[in-house]
PDB file of N, CA and C in Angstrom:
ATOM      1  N   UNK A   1      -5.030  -8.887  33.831  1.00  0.00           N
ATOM      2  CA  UNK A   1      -5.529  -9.408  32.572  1.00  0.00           C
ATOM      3  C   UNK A   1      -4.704  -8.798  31.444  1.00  0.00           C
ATOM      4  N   UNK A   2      -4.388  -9.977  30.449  1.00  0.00           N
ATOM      5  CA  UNK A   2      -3.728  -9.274  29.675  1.00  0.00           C
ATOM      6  C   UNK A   2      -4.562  -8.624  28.415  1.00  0.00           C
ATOM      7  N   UNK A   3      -4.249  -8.484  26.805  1.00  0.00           N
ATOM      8  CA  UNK A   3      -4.812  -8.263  25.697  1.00  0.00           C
ATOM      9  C   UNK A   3      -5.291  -9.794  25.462  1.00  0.00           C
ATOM     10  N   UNK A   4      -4.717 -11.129  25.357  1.00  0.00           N
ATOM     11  CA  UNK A   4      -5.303 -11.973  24.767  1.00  0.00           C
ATOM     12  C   UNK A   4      -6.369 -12.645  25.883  1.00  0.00           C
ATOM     13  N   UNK A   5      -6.064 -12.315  27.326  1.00  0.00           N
ATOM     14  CA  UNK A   5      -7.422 -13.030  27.845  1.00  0.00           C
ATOM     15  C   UNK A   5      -8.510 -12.057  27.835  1.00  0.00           C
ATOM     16  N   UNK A   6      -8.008 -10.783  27.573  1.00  0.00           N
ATOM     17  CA  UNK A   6      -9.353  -9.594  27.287  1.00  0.00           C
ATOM     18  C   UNK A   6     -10.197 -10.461  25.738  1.00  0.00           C
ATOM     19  N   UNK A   7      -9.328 -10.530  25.156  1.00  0.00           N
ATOM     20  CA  UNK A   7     -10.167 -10.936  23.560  1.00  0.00           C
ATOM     21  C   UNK A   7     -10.583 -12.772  23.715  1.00  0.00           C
ATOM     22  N   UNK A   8     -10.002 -13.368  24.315  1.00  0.00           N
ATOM     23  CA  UNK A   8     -10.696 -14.890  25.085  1.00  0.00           C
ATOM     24  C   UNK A   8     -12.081 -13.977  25.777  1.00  0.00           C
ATOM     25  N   UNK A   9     -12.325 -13.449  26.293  1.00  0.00           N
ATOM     26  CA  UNK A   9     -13.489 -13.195  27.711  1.00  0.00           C
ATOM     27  C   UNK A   9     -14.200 -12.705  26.856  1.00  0.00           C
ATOM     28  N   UNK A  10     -13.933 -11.886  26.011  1.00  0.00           N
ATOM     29  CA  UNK A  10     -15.435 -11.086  25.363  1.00  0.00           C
ATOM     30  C   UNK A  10     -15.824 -12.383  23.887  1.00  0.00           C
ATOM     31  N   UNK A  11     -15.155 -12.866  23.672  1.00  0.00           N
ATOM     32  CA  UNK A  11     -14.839 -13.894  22.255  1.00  0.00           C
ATOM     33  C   UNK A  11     -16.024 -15.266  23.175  1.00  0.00           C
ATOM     34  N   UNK A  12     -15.817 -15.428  24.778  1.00  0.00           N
ATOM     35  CA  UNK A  12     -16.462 -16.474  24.695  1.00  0.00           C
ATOM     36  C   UNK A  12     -18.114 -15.815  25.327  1.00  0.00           C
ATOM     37  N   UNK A  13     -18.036 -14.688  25.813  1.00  0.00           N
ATOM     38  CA  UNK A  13     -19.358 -13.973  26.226  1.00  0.00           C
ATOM     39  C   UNK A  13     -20.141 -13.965  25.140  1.00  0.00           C
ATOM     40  N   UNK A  14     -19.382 -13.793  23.717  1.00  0.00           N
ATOM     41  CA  UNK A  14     -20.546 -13.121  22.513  1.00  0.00           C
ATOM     42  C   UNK A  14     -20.016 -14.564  21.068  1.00  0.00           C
ATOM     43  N   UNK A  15     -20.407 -15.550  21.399  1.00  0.00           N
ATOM     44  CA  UNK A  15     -20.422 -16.555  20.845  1.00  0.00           C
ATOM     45  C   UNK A  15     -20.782 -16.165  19.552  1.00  0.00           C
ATOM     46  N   UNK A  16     -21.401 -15.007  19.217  1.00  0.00           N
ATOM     47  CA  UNK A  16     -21.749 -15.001  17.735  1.00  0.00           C
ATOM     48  C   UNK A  16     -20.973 -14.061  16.783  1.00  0.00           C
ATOM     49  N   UNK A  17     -19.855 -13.419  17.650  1.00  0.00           N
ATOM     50  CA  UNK A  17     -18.446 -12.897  17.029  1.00  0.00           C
ATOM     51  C   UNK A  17     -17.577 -13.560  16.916  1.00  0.00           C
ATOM     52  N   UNK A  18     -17.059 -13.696  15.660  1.00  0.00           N
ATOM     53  CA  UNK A  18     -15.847 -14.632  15.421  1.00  0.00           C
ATOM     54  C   UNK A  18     -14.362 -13.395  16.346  1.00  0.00           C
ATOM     55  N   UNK A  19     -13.548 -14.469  16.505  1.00  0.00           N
ATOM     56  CA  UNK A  19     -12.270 -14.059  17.699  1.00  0.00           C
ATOM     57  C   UNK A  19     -11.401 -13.232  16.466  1.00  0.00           C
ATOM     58  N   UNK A  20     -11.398 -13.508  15.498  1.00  0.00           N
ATOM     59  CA  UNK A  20     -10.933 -12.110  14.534  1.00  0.00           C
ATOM     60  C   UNK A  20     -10.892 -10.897  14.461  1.00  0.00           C
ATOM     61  N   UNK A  21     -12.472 -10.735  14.761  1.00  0.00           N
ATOM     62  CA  UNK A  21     -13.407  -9.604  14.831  1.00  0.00           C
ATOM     63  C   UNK A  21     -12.908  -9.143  16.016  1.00  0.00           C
ATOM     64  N   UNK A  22     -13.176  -9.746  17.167  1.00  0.00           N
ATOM     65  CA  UNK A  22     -12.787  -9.293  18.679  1.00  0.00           C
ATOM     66  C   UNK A  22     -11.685  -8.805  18.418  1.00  0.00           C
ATOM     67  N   UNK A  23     -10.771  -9.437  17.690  1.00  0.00           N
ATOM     68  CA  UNK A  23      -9.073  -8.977  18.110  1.00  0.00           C
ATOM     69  C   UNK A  23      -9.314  -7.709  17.131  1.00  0.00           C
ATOM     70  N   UNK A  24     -10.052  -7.444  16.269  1.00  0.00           N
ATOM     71  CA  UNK A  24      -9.691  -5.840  15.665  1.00  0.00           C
ATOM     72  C   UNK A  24     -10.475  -4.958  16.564  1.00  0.00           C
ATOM     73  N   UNK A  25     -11.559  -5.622  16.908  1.00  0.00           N
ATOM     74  CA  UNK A  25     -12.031  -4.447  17.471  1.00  0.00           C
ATOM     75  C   UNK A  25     -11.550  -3.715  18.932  1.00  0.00           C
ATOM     76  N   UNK A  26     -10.943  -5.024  19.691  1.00  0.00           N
ATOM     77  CA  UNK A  26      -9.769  -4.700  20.818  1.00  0.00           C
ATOM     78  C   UNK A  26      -8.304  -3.744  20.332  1.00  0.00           C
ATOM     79  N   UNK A  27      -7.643  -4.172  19.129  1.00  0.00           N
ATOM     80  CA  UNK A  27      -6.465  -3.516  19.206  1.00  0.00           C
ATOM     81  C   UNK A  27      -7.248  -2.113  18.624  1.00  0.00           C
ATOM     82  N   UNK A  28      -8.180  -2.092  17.615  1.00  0.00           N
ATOM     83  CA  UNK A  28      -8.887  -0.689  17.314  1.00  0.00           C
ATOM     84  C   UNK A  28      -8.906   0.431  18.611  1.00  0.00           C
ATOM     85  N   UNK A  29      -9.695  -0.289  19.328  1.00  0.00           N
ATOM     86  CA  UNK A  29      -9.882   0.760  20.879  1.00  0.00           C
ATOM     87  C   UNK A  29      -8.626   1.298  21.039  1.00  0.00           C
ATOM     88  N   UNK A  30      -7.889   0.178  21.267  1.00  0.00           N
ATOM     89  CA  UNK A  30      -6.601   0.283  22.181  1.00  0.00           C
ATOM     90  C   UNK A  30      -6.081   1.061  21.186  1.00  0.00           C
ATOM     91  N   UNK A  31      -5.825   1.363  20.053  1.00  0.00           N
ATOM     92  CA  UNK A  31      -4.869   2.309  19.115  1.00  0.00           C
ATOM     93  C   UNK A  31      -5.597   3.981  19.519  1.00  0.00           C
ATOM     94  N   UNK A  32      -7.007   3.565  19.163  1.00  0.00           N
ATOM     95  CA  UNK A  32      -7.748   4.849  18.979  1.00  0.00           C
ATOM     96  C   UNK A  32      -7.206   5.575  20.469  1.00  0.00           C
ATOM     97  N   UNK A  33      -7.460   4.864  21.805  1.00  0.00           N
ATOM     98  CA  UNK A  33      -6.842   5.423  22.992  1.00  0.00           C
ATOM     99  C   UNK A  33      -5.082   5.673  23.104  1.00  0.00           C
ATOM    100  N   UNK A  34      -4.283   5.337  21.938  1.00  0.00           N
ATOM    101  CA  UNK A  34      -3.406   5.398  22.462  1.00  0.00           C
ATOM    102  C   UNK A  34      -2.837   6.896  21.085  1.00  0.00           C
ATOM    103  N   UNK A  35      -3.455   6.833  20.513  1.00  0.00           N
ATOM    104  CA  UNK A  35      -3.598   8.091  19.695  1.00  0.00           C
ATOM    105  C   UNK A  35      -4.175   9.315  19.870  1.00  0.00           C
ATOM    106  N   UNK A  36      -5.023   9.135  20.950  1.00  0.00           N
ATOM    107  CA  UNK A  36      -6.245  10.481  21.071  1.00  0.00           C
ATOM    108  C   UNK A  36      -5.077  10.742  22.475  1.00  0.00           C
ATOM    109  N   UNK A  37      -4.597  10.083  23.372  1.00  0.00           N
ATOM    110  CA  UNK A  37      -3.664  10.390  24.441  1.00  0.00           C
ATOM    111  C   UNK A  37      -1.950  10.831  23.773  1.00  0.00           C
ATOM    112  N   UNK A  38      -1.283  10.314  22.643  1.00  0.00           N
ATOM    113  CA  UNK A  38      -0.488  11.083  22.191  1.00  0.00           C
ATOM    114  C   UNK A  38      -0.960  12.453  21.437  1.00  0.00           C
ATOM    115  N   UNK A  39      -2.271  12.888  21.250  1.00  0.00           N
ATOM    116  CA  UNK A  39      -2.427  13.925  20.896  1.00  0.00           C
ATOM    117  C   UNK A  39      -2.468  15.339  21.595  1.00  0.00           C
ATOM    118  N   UNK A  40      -3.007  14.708  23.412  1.00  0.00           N
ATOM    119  CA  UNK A  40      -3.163  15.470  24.502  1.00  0.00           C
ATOM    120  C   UNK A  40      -4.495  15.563  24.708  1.00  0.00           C
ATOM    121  N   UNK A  41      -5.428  14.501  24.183  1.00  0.00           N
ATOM    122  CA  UNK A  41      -6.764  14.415  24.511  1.00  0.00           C
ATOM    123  C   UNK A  41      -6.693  13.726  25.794  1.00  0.00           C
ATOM    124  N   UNK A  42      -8.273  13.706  26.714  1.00  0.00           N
ATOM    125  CA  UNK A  42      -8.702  13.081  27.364  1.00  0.00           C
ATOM    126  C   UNK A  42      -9.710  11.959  26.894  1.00  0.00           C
ATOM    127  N   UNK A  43      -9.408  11.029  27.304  1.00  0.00           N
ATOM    128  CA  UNK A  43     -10.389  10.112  27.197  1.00  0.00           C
ATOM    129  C   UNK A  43     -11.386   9.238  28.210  1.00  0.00           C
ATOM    130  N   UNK A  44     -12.523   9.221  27.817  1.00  0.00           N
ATOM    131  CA  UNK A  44     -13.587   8.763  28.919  1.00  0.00           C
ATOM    132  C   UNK A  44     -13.958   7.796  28.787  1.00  0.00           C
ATOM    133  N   UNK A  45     -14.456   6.813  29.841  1.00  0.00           N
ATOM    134  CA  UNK A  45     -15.085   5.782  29.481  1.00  0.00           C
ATOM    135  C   UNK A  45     -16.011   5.727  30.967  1.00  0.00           C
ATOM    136  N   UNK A  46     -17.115   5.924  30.536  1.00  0.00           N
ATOM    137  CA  UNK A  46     -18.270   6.434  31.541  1.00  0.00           C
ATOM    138  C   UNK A  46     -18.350   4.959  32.563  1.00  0.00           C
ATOM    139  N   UNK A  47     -18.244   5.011  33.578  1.00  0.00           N
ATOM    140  CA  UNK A  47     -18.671   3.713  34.817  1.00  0.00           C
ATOM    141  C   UNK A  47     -16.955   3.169  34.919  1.00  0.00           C
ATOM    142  N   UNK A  48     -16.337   3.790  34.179  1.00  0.00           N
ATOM    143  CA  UNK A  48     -15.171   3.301  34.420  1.00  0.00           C
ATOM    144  C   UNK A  48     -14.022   3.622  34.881  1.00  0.00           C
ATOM    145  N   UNK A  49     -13.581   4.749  34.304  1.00  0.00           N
ATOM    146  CA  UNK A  49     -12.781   6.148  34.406  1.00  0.00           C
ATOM    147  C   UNK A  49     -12.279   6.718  33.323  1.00  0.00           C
ATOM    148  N   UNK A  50     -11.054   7.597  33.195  1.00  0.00           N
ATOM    149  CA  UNK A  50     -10.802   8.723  32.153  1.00  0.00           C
ATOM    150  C   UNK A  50      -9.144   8.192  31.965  1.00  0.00           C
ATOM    151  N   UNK A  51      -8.611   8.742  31.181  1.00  0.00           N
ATOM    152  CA  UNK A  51      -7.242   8.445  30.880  1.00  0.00           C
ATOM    153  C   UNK A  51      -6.534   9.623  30.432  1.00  0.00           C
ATOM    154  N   UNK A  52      -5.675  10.165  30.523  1.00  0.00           N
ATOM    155  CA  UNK A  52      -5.315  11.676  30.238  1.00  0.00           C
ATOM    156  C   UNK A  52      -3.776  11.941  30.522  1.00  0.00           C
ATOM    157  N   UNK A  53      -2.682  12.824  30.436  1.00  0.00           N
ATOM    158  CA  UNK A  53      -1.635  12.894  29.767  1.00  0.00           C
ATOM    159  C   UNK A  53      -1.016  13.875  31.097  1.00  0.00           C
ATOM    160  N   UNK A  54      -0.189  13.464  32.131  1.00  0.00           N
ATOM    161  CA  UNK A  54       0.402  14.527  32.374  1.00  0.00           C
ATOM    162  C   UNK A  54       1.413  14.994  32.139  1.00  0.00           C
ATOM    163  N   UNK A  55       1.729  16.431  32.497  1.00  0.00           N
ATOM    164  CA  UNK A  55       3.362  16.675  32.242  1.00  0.00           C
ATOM    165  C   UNK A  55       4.117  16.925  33.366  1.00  0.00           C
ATOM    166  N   UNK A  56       5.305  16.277  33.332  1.00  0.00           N
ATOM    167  CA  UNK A  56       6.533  16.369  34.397  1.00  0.00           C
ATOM    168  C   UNK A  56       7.499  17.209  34.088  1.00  0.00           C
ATOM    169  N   UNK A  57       7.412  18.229  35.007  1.00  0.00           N
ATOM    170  CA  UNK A  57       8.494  19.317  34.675  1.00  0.00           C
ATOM    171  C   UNK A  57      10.040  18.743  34.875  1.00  0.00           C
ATOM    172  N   UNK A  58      10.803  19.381  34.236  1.00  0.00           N
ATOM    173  CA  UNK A  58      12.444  19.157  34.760  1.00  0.00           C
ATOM    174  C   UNK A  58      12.579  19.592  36.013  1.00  0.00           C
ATOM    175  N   UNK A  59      13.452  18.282  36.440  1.00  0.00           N
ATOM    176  CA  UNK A  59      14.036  18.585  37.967  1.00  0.00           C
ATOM    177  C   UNK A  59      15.108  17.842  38.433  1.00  0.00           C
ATOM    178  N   UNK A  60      15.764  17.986  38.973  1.00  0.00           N
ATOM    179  CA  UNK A  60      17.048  17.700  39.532  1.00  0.00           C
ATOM    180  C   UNK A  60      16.930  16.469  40.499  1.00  0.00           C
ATOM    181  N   UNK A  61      17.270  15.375  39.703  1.00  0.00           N
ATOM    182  CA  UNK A  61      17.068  14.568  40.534  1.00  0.00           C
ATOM    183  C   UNK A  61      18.434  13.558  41.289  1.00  0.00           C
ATOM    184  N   UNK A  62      18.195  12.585  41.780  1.00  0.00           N
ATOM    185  CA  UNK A  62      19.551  12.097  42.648  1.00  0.00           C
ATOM    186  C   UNK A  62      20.184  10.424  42.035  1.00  0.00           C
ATOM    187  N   UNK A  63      20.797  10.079  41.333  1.00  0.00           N
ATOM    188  CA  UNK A  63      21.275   8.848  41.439  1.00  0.00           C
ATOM    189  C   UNK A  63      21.133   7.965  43.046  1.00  0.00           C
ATOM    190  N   UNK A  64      20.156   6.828  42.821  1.00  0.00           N
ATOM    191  CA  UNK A  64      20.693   6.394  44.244  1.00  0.00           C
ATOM    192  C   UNK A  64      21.776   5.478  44.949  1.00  0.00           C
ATOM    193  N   UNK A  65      22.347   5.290  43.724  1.00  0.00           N
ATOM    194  CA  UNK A  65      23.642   4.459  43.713  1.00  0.00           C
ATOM    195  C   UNK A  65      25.017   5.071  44.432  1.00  0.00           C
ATOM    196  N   UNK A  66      24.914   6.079  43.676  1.00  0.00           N
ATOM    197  CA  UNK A  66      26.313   7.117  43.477  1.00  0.00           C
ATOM    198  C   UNK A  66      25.651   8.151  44.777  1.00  0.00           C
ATOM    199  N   UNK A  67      25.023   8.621  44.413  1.00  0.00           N
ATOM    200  CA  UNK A  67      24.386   9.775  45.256  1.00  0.00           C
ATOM    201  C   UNK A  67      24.442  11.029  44.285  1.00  0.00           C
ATOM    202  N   UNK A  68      25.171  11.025  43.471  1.00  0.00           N
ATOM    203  CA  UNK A  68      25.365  12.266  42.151  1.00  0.00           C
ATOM    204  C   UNK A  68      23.942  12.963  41.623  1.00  0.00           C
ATOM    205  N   UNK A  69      24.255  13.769  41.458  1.00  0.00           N
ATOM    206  CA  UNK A  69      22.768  14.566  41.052  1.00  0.00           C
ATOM    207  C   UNK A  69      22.460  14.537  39.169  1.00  0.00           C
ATOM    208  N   UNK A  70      21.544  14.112  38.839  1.00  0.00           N
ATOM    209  CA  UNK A  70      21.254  13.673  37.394  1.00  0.00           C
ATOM    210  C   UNK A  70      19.796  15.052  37.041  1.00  0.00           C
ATOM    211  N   UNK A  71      20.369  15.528  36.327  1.00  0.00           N
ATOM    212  CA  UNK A  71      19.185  16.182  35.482  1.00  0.00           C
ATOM    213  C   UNK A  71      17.905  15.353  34.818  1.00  0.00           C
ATOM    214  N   UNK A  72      16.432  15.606  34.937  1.00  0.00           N
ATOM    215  CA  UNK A  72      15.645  14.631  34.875  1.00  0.00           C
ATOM    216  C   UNK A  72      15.199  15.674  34.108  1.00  0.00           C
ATOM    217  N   UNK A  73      14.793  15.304  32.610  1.00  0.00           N
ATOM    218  CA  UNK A  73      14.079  15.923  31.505  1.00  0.00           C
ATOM    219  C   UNK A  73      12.662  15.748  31.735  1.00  0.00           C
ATOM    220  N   UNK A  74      12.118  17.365  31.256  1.00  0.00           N
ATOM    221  CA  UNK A  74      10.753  16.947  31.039  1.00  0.00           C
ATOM    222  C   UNK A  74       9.961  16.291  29.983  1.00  0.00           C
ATOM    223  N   UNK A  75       8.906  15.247  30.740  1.00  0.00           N
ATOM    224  CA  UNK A  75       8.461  14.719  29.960  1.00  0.00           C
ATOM    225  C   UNK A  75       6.833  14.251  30.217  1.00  0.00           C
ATOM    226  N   UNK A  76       6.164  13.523  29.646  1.00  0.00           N
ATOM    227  CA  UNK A  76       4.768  13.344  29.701  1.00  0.00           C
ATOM    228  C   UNK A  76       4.144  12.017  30.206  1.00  0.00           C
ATOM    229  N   UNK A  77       3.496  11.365  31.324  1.00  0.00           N
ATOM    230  CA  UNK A  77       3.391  10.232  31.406  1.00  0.00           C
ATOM    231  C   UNK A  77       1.531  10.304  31.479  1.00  0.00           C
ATOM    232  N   UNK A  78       1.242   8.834  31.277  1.00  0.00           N
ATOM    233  CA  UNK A  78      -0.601   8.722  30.967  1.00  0.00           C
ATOM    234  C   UNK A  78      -0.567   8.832  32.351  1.00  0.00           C
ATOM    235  N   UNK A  79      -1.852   8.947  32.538  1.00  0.00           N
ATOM    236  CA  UNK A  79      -2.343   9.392  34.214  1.00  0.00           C
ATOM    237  C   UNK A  79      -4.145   8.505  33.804  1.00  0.00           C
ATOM    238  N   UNK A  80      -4.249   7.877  34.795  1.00  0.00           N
ATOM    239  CA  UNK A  80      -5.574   6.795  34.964  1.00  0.00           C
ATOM    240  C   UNK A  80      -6.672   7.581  35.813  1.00  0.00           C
ATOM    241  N   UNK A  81      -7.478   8.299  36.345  1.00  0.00           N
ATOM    242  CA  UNK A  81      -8.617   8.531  37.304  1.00  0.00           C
ATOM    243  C   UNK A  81      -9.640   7.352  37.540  1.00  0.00           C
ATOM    244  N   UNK A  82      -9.989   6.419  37.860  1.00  0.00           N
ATOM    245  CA  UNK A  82     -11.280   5.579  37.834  1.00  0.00           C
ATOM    246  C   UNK A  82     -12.260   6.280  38.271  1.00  0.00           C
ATOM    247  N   UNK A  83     -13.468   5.636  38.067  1.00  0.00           N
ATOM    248  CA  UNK A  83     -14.867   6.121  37.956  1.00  0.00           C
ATOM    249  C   UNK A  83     -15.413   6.072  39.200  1.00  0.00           C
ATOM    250  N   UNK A  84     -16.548   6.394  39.419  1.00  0.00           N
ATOM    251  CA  UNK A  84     -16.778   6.431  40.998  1.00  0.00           C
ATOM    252  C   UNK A  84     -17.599   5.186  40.866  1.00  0.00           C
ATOM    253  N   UNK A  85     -18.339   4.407  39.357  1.00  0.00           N
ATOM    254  CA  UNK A  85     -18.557   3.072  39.777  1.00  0.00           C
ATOM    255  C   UNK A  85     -17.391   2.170  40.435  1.00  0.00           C
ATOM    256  N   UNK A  86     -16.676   2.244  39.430  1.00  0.00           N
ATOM    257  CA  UNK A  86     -15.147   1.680  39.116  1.00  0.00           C
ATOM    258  C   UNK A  86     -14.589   1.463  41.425  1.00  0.00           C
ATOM    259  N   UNK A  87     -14.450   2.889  41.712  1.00  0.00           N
ATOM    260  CA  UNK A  87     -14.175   2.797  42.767  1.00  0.00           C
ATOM    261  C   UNK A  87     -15.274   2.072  44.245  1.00  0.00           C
ATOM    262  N   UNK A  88     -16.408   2.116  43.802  1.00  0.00           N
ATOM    263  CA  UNK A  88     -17.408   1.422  44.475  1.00  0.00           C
ATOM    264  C   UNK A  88     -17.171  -0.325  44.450  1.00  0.00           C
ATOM    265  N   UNK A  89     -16.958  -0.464  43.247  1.00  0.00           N
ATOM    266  CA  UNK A  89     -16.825  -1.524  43.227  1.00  0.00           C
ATOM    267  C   UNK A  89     -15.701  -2.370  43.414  1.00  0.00           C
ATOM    268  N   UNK A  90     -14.442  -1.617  43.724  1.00  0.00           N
ATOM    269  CA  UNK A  90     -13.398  -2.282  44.731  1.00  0.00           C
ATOM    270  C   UNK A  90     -13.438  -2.002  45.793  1.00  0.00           C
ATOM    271  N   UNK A  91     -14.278  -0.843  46.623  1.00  0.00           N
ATOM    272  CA  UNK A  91     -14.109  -1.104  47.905  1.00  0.00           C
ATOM    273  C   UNK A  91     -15.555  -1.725  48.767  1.00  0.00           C
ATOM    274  N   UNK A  92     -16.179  -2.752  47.946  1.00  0.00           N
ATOM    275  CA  UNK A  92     -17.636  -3.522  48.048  1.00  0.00           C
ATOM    276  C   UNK A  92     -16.740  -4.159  49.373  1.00  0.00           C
TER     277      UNK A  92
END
């Protein structure tokens, strides 16, 4: 699913929000999560899961082309956990 069928699905569930509204209040979330995770917060979303920041140390890594060895900088990637509803409910 992308952002615009997320704001179609909740836009046609709640008929009495105009699709304006939906779209701020979708990219709102989505900023607020993507700000509280460049800060080094965790974020929760209860029945669902958490979203949180790890860090990748430097390490020596391999071209697989060449075979040459490339220095790999450290850096930070988001990390997902799902919820234990979340996980119940894909393995129904």
């Amino acid at each position: 699913m992308i952002k615009s069928e997320l704001i179609q699905k909740i836009s046609e569930e709640n008929p009495h929000l105009f699709q304006r509204d939906v779209e701020r209040l979708v990219s709102t979330v989505f900023s607020e999560i993507t700000s509280a995770m460049s800060s080094g917060r965790r974020i929760e979303i209860r029945g669902f899961g958490a979203f949180s920041v790890k860090n990748r140390k430097p390490r020596v890594g391999r071209n697989p082309r060449t075979g040459s060895r490339v220095e790999v900088e450290e850096k930070f990637v988001p990390f997902f956990k799902p919820g234990k509803f979340l996980r119940d409910k894909l393995n129904q």
